[in-house]
N, C-alpha and C. Protein backbone atom coordinates (compact mmCIF):
# COMPACT_ATOMS: atom_id res chain seq x y z
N UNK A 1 -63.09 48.62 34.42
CA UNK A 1 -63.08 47.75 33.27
C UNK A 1 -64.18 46.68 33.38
N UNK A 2 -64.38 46.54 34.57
CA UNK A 2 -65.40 45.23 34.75
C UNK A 2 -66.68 45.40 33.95
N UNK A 3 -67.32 46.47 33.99
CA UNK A 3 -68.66 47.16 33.48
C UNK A 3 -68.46 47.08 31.87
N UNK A 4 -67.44 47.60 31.66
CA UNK A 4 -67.13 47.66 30.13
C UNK A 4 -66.96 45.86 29.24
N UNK A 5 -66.52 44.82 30.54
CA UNK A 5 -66.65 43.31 29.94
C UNK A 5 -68.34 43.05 30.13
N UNK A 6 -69.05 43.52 31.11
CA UNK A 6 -70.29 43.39 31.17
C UNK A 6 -70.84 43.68 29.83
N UNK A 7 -70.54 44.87 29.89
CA UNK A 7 -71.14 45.64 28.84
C UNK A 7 -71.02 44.67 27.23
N UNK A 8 -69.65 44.22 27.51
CA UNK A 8 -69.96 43.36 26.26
C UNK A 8 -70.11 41.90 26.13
N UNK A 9 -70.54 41.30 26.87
CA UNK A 9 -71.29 39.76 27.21
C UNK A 9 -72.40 40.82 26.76
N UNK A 10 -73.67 41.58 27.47
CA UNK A 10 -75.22 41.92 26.80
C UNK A 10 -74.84 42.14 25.80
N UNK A 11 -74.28 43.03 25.15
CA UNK A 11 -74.32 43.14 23.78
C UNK A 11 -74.17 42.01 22.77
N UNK A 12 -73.04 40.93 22.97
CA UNK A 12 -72.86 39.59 22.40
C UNK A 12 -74.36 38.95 22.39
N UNK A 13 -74.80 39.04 23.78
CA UNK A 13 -76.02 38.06 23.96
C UNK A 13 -77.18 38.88 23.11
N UNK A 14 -77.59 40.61 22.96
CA UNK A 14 -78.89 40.89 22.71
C UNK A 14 -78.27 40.56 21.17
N UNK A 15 -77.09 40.82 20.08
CA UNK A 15 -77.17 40.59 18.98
C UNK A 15 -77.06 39.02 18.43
N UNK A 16 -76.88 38.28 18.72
CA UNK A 16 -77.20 36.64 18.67
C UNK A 16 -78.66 36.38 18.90
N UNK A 17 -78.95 36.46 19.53
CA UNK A 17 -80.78 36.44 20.23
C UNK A 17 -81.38 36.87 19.00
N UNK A 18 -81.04 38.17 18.39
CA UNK A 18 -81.59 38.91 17.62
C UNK A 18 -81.62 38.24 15.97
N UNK A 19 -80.88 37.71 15.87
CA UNK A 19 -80.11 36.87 14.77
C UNK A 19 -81.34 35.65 14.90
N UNK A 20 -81.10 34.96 15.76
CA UNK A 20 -81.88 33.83 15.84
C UNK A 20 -83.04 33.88 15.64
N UNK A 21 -83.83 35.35 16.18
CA UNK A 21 -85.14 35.31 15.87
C UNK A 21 -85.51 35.77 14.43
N UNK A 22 -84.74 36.25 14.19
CA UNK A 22 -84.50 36.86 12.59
C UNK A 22 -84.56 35.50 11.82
N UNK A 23 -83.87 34.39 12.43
CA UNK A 23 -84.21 33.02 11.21
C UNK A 23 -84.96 32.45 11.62
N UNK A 24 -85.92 33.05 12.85
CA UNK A 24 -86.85 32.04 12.83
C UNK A 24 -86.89 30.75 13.99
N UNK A 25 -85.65 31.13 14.77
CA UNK A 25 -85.09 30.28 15.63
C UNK A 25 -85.76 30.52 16.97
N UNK A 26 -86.61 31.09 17.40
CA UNK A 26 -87.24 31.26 18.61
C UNK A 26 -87.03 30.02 20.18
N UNK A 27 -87.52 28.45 19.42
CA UNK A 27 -87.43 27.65 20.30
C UNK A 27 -86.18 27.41 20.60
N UNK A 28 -84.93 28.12 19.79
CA UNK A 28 -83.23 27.42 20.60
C UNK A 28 -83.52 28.57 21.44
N UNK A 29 -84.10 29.66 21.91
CA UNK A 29 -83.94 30.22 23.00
C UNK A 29 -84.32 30.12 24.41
N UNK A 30 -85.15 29.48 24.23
CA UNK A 30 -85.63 29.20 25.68
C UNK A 30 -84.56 28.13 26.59
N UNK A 31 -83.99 28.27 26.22
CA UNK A 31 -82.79 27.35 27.25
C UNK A 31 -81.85 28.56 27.46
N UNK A 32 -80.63 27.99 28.31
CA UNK A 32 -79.73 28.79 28.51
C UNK A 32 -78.54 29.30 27.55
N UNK A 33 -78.27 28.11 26.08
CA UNK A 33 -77.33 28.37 25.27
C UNK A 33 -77.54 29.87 24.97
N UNK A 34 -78.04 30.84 25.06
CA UNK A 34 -77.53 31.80 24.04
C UNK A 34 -77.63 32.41 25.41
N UNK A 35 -77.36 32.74 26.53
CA UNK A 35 -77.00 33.68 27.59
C UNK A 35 -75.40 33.50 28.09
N UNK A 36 -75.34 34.67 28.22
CA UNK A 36 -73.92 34.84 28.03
C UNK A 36 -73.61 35.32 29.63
N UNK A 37 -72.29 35.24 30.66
CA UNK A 37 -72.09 34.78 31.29
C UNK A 37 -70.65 35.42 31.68
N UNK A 38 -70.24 36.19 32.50
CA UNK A 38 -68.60 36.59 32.78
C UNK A 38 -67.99 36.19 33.70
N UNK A 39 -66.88 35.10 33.71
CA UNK A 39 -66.13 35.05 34.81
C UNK A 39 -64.81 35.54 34.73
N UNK A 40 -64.44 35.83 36.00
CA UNK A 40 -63.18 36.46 36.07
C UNK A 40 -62.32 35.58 36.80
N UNK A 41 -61.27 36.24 36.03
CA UNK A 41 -59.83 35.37 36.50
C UNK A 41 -58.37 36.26 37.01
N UNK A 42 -57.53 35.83 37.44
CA UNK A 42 -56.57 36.92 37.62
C UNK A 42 -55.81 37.35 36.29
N UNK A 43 -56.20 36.99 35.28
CA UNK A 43 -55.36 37.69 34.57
C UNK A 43 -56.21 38.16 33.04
N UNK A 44 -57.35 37.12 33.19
CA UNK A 44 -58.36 36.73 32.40
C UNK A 44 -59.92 37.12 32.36
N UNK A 45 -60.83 37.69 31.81
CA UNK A 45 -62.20 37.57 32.01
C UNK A 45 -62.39 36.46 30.90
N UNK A 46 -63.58 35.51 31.35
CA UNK A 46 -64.28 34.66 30.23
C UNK A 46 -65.54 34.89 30.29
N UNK A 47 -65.68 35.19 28.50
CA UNK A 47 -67.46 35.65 28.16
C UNK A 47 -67.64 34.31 27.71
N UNK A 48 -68.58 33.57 28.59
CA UNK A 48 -69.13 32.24 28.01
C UNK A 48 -70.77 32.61 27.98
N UNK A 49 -70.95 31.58 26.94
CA UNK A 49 -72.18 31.56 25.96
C UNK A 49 -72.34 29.45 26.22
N UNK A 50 -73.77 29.42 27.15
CA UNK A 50 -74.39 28.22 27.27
C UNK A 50 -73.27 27.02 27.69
N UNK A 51 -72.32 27.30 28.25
CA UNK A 51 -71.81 26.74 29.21
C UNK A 51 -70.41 26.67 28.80
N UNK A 52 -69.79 27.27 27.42
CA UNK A 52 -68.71 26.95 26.44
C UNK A 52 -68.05 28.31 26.64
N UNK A 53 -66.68 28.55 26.23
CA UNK A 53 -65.69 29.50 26.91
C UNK A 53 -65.90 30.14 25.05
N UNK A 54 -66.47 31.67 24.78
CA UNK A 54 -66.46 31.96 23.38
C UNK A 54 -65.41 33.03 23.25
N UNK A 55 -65.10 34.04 24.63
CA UNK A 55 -64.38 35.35 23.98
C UNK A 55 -63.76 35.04 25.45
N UNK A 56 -62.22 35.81 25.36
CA UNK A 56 -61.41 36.24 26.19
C UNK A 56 -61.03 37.20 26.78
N UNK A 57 -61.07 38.10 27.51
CA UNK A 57 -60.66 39.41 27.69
C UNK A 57 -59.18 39.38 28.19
N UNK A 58 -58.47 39.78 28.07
CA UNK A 58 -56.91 40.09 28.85
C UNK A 58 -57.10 41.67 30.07
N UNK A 59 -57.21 41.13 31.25
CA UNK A 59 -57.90 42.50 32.06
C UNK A 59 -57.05 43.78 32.26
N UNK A 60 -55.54 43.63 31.72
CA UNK A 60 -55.11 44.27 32.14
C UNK A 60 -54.78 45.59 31.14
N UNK A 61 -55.10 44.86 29.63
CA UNK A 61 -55.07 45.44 28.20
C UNK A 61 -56.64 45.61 28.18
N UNK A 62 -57.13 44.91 27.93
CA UNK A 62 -58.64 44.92 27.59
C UNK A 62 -58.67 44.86 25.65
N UNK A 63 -58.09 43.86 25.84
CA UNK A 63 -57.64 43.14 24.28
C UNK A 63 -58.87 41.85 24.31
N UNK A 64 -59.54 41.52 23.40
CA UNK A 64 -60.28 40.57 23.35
C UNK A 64 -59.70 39.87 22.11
N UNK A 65 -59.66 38.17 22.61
CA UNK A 65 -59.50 36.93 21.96
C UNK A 65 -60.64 35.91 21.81
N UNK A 66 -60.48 35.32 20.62
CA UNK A 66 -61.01 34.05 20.80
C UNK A 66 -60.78 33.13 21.56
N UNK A 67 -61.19 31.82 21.93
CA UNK A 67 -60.72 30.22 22.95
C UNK A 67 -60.07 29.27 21.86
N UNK A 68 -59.13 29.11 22.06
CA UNK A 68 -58.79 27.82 21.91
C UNK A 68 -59.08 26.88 22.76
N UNK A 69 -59.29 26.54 23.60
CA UNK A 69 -59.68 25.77 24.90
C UNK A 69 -60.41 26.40 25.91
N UNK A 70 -60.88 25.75 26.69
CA UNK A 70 -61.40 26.81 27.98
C UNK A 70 -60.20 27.21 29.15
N UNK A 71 -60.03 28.58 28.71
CA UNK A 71 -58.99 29.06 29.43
C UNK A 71 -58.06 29.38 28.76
N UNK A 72 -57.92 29.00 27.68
CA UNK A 72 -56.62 29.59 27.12
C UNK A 72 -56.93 30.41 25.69
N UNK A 73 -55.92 31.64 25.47
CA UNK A 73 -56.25 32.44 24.86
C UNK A 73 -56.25 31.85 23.10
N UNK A 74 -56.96 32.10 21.98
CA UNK A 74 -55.88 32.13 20.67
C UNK A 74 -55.58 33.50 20.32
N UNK A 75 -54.30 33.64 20.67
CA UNK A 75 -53.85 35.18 19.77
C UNK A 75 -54.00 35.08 18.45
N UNK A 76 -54.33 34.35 17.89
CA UNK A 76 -54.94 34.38 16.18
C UNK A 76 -56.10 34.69 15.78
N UNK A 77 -56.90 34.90 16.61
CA UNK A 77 -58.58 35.15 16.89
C UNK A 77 -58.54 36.50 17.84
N UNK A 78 -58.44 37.88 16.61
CA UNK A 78 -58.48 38.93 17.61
C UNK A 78 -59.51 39.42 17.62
N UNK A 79 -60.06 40.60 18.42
CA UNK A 79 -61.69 41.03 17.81
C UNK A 79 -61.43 42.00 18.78
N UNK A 80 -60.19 43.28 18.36
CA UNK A 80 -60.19 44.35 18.88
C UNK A 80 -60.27 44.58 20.74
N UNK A 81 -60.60 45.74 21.20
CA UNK A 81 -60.41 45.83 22.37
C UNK A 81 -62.04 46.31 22.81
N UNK A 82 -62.10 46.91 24.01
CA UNK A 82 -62.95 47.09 24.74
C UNK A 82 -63.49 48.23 24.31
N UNK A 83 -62.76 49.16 23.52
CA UNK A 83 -63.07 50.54 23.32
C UNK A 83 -63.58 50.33 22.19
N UNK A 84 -63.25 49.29 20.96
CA UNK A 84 -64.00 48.85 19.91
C UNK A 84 -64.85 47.77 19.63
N UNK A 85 -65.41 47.68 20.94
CA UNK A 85 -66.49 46.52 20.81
C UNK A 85 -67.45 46.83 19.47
N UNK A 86 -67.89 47.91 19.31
CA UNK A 86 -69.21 48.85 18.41
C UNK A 86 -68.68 48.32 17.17
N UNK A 87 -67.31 48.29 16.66
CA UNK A 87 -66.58 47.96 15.52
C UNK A 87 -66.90 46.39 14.75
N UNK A 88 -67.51 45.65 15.62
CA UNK A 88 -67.50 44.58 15.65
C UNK A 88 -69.02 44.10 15.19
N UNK A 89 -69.64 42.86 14.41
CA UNK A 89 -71.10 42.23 14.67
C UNK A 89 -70.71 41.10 15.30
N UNK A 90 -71.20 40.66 16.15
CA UNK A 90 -71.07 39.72 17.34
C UNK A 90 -72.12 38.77 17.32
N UNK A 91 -72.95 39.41 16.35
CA UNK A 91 -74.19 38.21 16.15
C UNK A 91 -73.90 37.11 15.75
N UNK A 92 -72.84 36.33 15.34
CA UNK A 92 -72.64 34.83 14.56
C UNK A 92 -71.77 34.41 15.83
N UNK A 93 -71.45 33.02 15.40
CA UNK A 93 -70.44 32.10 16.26
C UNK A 93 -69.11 33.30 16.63
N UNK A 94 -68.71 33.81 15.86
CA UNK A 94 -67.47 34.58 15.59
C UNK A 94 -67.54 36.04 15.33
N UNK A 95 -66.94 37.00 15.97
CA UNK A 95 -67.22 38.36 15.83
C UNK A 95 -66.64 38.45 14.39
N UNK A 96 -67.39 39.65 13.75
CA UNK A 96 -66.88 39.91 12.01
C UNK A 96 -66.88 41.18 12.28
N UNK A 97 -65.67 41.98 12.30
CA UNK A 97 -65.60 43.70 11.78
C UNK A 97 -66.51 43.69 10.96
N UNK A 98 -67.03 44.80 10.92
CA UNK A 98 -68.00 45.32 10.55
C UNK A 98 -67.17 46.27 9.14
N UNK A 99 -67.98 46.71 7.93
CA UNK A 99 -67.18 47.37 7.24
C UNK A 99 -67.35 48.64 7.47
N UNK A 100 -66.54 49.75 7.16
CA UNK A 100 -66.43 51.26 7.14
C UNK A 100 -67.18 52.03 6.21
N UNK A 101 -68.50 52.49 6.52
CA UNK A 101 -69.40 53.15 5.52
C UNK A 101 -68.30 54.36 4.59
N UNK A 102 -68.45 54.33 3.11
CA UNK A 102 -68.06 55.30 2.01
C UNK A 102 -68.38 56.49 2.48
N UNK A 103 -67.56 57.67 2.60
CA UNK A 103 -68.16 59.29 3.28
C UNK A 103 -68.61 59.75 1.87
């Protein structure tokens, strides 16, 4: 599972980056705010972004939350699991499902 939270801190970080340069935002990058960052906990991974706690993992589900605080989960802020990271744009403050293309 660890690889798979990796896996989604780069992805958080290359689509934000990508965003920013898209408006034009080049100079907020050269610092550390938009690198993203995993620590682990016993019950917890935290994907932090420039020193602030942004996504939660639950390690044992691999359920991702938003922060209410640093360290604590909001179960009101869901953004799917590990297997549906792809489901997700991650480029803004806040992950947004993505919509379901018309067949």
């Amino acid at each position: 599972m660890d690889n798979r939270i990796e896996v989604l801190c780069k992805m958080i970080e290359e689509q934000q980056r990508a965003r920013m340069r898209a408006q034009g935002l080049e100079r907020c990058l050269e610092g550390s705010h938009y690198t993203g960052k995993v620590k682990y906990g016993r019950k917890y991974a935290n994907v932090d972004f420039g020193g602030s706690g942004r996504y939660m993992v639950v390690l044992e589900t691999g359920e991702i939350f938003g922060v209410k605080a640093y360290g604590v989960i909001h179960r009101g802020h869901s953004y799917g699991t590990l297997d549906t990271i792809t489901d997700y744009d991650w480029s803004d403050y806040r992950a947004v499902r993505k919509q379901k293309q018309a067949a």
